[in-house]
N, C-alpha and C. Protein backbone atom coordinates (compact mmCIF):
# COMPACT_ATOMS: atom_id res chain seq x y z
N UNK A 1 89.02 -49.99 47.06
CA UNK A 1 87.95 -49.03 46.99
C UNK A 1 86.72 -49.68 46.35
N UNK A 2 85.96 -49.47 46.65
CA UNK A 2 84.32 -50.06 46.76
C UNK A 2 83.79 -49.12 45.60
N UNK A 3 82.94 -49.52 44.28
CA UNK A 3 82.40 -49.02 43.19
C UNK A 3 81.92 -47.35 44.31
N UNK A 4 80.94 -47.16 45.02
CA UNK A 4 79.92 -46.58 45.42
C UNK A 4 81.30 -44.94 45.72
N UNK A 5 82.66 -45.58 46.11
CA UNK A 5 83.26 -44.49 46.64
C UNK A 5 84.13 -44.07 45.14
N UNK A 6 84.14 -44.59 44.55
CA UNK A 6 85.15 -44.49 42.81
C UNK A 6 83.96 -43.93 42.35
N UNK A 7 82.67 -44.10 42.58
CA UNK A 7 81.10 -42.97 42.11
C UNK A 7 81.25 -41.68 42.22
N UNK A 8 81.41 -41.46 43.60
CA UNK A 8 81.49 -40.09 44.22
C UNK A 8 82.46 -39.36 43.91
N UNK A 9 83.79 -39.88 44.01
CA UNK A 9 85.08 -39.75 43.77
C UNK A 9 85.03 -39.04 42.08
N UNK A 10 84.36 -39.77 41.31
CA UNK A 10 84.65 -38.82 39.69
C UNK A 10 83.61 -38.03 40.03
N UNK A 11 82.09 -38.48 40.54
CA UNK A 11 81.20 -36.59 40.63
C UNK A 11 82.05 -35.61 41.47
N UNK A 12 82.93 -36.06 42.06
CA UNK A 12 83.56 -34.81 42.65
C UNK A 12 84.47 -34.28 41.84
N UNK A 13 85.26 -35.35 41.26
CA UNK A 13 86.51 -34.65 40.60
C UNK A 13 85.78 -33.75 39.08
N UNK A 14 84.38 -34.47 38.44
CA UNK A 14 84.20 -33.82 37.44
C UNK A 14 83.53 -32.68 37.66
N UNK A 15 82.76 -32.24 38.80
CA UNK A 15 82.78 -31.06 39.54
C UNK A 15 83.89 -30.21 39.58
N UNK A 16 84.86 -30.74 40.22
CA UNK A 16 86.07 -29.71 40.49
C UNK A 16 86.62 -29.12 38.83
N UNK A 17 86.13 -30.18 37.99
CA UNK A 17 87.03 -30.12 36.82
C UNK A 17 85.97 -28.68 36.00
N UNK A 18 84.72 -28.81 36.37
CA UNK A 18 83.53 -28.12 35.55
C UNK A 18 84.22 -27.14 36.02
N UNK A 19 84.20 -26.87 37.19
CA UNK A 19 84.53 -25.31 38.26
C UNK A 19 85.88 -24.74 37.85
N UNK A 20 86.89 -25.81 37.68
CA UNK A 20 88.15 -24.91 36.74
C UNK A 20 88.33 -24.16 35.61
N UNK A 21 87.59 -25.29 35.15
CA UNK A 21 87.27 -24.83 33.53
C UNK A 21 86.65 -23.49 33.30
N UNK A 22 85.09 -23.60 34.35
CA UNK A 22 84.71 -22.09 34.49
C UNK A 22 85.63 -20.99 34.67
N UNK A 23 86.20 -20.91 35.95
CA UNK A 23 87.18 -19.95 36.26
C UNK A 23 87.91 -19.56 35.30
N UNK A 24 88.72 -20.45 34.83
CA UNK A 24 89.53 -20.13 33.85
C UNK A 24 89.08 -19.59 32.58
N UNK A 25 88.37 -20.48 32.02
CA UNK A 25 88.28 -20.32 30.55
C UNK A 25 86.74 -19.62 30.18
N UNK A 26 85.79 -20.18 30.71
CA UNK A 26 84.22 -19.72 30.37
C UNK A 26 84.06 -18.41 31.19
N UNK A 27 84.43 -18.06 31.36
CA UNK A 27 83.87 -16.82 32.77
C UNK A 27 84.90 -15.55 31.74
N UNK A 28 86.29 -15.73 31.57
CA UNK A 28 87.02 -15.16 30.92
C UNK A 28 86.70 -14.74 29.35
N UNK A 29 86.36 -15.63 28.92
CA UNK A 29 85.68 -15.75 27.32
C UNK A 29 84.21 -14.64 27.70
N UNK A 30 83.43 -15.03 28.60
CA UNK A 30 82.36 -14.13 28.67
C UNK A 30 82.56 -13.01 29.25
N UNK A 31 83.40 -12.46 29.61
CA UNK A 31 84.03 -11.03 29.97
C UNK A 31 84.46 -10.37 28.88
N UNK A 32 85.47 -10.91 28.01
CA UNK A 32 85.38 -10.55 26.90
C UNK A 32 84.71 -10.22 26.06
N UNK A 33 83.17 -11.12 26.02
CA UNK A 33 82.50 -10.98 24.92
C UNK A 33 81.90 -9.88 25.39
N UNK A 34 81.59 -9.46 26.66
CA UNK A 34 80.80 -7.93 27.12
C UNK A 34 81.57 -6.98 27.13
N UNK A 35 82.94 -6.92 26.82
CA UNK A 35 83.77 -5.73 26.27
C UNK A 35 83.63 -5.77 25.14
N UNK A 36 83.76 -6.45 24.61
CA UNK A 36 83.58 -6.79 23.10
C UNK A 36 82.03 -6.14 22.32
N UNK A 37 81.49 -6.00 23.14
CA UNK A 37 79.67 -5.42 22.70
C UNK A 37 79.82 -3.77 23.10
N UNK A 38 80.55 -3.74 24.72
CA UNK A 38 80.97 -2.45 24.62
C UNK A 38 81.65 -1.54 23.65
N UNK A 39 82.61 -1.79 23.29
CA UNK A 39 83.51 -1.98 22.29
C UNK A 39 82.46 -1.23 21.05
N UNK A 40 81.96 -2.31 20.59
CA UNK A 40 81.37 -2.05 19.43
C UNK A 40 80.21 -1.03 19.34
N UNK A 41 79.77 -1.22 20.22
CA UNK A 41 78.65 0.23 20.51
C UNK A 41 79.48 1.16 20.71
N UNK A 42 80.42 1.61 20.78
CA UNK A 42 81.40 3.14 20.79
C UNK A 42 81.94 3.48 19.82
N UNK A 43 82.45 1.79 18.94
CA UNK A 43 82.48 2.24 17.83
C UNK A 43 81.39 3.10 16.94
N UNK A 44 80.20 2.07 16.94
CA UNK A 44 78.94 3.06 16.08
C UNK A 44 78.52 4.52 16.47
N UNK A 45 79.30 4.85 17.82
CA UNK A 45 78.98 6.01 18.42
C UNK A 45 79.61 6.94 17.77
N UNK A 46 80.87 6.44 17.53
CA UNK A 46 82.29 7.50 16.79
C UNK A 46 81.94 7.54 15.10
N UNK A 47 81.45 6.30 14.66
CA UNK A 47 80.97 6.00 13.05
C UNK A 47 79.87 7.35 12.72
N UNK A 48 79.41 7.64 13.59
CA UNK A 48 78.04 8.32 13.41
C UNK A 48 78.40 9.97 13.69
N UNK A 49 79.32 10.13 14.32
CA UNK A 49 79.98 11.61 14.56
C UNK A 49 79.88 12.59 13.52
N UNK A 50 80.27 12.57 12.29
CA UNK A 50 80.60 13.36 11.24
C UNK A 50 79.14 13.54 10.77
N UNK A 51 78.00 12.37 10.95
CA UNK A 51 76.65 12.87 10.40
C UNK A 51 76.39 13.39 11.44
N UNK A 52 76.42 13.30 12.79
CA UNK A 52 75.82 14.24 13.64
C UNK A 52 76.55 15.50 14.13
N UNK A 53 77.34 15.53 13.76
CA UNK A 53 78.29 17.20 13.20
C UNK A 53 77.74 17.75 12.35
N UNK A 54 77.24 16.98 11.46
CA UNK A 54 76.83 17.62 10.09
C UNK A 54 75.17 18.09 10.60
N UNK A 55 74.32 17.49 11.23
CA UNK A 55 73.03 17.62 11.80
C UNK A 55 73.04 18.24 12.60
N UNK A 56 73.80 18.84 13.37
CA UNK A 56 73.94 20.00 14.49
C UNK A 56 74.38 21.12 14.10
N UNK A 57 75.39 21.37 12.63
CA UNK A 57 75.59 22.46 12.12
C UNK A 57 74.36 23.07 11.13
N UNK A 58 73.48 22.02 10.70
CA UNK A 58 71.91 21.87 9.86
C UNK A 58 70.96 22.91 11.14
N UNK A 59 71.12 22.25 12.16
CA UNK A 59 70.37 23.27 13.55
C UNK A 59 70.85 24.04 13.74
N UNK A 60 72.23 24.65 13.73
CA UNK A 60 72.71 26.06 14.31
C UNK A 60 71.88 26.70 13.17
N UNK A 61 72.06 26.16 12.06
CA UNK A 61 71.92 27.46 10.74
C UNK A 61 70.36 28.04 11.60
N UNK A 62 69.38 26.83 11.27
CA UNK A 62 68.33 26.67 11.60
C UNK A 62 67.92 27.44 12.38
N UNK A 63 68.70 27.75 13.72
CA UNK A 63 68.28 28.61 15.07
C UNK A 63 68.53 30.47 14.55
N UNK A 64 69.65 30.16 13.97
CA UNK A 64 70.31 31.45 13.56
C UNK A 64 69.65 32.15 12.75
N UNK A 65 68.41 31.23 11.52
CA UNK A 65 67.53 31.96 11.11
C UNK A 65 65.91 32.22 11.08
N UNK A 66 65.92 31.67 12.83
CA UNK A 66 64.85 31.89 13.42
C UNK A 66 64.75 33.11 14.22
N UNK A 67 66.13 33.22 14.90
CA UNK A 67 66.76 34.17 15.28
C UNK A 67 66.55 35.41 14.16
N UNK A 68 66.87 35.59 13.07
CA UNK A 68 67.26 36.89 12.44
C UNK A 68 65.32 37.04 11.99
N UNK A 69 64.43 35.68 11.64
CA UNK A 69 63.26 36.36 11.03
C UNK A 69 62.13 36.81 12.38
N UNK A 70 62.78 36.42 13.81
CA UNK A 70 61.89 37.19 14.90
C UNK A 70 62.64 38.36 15.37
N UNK A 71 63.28 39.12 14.65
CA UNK A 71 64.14 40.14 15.29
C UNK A 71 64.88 40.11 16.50
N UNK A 72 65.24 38.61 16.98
CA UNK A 72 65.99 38.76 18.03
C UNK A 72 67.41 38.65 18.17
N UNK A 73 68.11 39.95 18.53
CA UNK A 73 69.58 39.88 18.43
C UNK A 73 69.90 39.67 19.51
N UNK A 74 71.51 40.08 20.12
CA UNK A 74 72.02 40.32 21.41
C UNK A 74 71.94 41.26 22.65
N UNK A 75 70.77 42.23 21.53
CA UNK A 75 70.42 43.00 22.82
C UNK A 75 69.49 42.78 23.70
N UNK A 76 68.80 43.48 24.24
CA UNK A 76 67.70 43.46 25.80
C UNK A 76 66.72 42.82 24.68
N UNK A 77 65.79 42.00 25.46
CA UNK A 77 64.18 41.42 25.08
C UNK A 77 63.66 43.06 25.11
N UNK A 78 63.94 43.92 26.15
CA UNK A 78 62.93 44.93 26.26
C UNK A 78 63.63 46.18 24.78
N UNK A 79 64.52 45.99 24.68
CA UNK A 79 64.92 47.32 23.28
C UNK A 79 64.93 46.58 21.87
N UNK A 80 64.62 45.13 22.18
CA UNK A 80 64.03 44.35 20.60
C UNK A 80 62.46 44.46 20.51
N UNK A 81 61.75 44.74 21.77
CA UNK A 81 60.34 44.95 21.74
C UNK A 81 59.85 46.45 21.46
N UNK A 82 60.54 47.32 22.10
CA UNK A 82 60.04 48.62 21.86
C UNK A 82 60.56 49.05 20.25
N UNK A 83 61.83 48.58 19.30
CA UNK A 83 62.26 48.64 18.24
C UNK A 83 61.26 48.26 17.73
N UNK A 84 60.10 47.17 17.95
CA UNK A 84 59.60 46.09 16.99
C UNK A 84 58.19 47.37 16.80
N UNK A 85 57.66 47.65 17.96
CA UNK A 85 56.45 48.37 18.32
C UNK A 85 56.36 49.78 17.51
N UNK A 86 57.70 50.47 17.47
CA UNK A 86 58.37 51.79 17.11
C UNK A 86 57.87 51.12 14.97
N UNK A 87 58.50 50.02 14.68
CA UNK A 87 58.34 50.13 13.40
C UNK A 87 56.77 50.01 12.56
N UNK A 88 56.16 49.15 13.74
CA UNK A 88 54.87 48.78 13.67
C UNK A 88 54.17 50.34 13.77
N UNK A 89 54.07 50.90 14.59
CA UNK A 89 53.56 52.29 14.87
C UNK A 89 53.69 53.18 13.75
N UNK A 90 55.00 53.11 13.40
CA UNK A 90 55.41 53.95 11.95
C UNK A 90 53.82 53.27 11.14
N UNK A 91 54.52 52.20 10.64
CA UNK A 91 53.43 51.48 9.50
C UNK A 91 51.48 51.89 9.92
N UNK A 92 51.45 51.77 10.84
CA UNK A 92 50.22 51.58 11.62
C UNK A 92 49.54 53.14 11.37
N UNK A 93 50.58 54.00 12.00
CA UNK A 93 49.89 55.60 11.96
C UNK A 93 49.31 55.60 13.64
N UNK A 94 50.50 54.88 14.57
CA UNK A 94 49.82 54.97 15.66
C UNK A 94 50.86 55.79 16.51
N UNK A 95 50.74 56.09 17.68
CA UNK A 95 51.66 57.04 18.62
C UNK A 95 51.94 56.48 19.96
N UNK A 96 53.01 55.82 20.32
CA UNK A 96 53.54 55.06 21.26
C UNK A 96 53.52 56.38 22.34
N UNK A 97 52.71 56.23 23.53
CA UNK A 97 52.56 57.26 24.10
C UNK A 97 53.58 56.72 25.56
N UNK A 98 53.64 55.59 26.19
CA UNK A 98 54.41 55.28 27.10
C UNK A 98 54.75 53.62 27.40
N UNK A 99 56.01 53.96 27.58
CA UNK A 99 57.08 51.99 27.80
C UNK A 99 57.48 51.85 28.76
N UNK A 100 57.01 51.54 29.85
CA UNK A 100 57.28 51.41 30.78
C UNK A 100 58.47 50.17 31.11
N UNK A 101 59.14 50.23 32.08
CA UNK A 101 60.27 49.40 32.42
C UNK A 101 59.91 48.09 32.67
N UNK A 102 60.64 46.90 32.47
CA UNK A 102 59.86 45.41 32.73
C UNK A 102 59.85 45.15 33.87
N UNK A 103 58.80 44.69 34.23
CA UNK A 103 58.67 43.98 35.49
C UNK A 103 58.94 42.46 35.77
N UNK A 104 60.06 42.19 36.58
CA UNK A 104 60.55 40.88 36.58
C UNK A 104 60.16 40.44 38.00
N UNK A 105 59.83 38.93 37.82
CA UNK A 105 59.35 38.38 38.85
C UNK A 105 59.35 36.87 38.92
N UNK A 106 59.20 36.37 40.10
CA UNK A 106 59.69 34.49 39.75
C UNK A 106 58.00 33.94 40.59
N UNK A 107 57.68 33.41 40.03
CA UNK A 107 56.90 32.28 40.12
C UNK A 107 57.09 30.92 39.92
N UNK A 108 57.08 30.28 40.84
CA UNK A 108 56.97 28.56 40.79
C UNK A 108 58.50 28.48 40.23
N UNK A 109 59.40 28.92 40.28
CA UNK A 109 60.80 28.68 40.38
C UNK A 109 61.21 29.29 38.90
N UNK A 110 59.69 29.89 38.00
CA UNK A 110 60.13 30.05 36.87
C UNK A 110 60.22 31.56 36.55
N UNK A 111 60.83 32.20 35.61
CA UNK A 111 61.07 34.16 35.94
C UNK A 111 60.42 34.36 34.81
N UNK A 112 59.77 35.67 35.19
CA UNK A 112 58.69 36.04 34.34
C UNK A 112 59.28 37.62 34.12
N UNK A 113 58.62 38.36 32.49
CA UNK A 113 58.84 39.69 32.36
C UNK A 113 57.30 40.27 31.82
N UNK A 114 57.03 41.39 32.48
CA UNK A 114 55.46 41.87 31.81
C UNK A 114 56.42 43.32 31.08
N UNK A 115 56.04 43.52 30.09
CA UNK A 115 56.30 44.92 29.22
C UNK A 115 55.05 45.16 29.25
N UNK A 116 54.83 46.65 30.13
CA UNK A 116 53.62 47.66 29.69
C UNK A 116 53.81 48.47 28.73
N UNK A 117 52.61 48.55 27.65
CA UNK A 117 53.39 49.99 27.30
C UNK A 117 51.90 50.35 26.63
N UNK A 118 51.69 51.98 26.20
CA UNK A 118 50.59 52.59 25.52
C UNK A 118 51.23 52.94 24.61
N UNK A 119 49.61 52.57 23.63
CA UNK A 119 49.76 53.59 22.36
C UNK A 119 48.24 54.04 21.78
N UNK A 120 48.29 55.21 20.94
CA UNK A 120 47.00 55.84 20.43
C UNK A 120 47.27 55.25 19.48
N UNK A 121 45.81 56.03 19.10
CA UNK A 121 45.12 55.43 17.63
C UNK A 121 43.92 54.68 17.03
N UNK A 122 43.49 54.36 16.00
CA UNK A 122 42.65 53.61 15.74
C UNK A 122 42.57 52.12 16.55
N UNK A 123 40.94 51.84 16.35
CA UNK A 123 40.73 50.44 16.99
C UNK A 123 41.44 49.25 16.34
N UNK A 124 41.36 49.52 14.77
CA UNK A 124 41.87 48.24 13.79
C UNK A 124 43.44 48.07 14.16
N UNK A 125 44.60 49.32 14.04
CA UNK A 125 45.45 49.55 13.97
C UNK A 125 46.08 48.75 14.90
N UNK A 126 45.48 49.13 16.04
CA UNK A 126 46.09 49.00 17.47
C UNK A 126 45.85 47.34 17.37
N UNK A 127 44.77 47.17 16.70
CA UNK A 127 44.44 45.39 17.37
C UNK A 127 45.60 44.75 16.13
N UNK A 128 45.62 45.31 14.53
CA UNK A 128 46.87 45.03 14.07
C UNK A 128 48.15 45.01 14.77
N UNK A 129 48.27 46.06 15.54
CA UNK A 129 49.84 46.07 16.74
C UNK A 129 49.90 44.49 16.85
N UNK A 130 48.84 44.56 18.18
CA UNK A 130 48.45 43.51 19.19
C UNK A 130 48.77 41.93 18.23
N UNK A 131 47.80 42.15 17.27
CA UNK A 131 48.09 41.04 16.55
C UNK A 131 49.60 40.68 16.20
N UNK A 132 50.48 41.14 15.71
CA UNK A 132 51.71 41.72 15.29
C UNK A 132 52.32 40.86 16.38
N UNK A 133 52.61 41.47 17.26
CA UNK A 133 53.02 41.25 18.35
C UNK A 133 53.02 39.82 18.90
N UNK A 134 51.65 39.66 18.85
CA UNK A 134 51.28 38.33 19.52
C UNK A 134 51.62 36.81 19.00
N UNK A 135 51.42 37.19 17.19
CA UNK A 135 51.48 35.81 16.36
C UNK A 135 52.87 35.91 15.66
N UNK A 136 53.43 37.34 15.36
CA UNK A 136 54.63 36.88 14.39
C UNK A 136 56.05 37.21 14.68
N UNK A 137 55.72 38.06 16.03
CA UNK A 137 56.84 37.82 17.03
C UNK A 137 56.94 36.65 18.32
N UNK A 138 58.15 36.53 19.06
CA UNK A 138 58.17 35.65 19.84
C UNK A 138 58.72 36.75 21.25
N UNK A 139 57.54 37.34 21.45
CA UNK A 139 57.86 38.49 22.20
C UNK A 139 57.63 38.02 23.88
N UNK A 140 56.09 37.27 23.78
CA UNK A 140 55.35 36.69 24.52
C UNK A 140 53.74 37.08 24.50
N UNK A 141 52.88 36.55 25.75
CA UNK A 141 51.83 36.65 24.98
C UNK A 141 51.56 38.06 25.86
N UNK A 142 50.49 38.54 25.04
CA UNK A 142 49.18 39.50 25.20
C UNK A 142 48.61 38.94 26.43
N UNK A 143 48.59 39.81 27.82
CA UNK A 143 47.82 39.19 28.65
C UNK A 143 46.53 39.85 29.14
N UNK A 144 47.19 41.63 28.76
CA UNK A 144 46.10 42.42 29.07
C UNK A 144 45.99 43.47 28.05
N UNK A 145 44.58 44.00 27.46
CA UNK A 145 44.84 45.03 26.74
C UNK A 145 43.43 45.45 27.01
N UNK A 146 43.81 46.68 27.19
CA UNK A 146 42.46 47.71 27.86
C UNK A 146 42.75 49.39 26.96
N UNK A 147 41.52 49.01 26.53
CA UNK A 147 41.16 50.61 25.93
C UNK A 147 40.51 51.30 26.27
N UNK A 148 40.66 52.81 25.73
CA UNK A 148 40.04 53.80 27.07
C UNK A 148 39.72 55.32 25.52
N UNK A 149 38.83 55.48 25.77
CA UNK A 149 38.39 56.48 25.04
C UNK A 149 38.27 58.10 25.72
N UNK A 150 39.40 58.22 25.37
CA UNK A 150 39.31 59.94 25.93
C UNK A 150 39.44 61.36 25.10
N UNK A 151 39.10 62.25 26.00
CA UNK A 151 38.86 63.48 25.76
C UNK A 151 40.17 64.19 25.65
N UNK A 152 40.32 64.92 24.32
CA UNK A 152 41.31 66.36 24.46
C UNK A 152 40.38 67.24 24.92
N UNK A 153 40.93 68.13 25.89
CA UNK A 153 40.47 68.99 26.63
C UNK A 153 40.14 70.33 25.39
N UNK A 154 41.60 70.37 24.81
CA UNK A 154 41.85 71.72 24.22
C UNK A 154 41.54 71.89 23.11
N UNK A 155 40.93 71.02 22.17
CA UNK A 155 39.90 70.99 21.06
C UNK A 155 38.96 69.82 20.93
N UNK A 156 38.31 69.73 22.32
CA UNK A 156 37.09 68.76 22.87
C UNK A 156 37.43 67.67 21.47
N UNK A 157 38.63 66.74 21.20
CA UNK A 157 38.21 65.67 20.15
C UNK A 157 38.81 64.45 21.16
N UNK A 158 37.78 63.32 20.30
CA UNK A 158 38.06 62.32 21.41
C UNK A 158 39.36 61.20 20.69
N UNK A 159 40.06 60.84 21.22
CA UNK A 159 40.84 59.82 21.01
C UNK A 159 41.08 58.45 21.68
N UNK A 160 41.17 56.92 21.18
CA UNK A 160 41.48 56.07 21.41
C UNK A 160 42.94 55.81 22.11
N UNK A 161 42.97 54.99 23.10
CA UNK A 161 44.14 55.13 23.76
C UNK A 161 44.16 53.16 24.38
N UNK A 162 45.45 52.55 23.50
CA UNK A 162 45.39 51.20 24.62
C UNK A 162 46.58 51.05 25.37
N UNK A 163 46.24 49.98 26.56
CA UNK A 163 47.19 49.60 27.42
C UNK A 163 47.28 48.45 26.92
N UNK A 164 48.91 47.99 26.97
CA UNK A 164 49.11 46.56 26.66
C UNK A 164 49.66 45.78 27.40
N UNK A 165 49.70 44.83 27.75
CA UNK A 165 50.74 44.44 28.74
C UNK A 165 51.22 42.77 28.01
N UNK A 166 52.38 42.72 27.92
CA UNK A 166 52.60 41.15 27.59
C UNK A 166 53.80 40.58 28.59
N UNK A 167 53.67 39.00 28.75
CA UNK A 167 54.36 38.26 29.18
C UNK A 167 55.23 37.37 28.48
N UNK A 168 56.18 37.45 29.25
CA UNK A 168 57.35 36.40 28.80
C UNK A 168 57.75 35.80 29.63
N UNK A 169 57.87 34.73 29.30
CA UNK A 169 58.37 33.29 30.46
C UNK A 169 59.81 33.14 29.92
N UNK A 170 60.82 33.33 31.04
CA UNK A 170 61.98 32.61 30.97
C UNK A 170 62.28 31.01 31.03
């Protein structure tokens, strides 16, 4: 055998030898080491459980007493709103004259509720309601409110009268 073919002869064999080695041993070792990272990131996932148990029971409380300071329980949006209006009215010195039923409706894939409802009374009072309503409940907003100044027939006195209407987005 001639130097030039005993040349070729070890680049081949130390080729073949690189390529075993891979297969076997380097390719295997680096499979491992990417379970091995997996691995360990699930661990820190499970390490971290008991604080984020503990941070999700921190948010229930949290919701539960957001829940109790906007008056919202398990019943209807519409008999937590007319309850809310009914106590306000007391305080106010105003007269819930009509509540009409909600009107539900979907827009752009999203569902909507309007609560109409009237009440008499003073201008301040009523815009106290409105206010009430608007900033320290989570009722929805004020979209329309129209006042109307009318006549008792039967002792010609005039009285204030508003319409309200608010929205709520589901």
């Amino acid at each position: 055998m001639n130097n030039k073919r005993k040349n070729s002869m070890l680049i081949l064999a130390s080729l073949l030898a690189v390529f075993i080695c891979y297969k076997f041993a380097i390719q295997r070792t680096l499979e491992q080491k990417a379970q091995y990272r997996e691995l360990k990131s699930q661990e820190e996932l499970f390490s971290n459980i008991p604080r984020q148990f503990g941070l999700l029971n921190e948010k229930n409380k949290h919701y539960d007493s957001l829940l109790k300071k906007f008056q919202i329980t398990e019943t209807s949006m519409q008999n937590n709103l007319l309850k809310t209006i009914n106590k306000a009215s007391e305080k106010l010195q105003l007269k819930l004259i009509d509540f009409d039923e909600p009107h539900i409706f979907s827009e752009n894939g999203r569902s909507k509720n309007s609560f109409l409802f009237k009440v008499e009374g003073s201008f301040e009072n009523i815009l106290k309601l409105v206010h009430q309503l608007e900033q320290k409940t989570r009722y929805g907003e004020v979209t329309n409110l129209h006042f109307r100044k009318l006549k008792n027939p039967k002792n010609r006195k005039t009285f204030l009268q508003a319409e309200v209407l608010i929205m709520n987005y589901k």
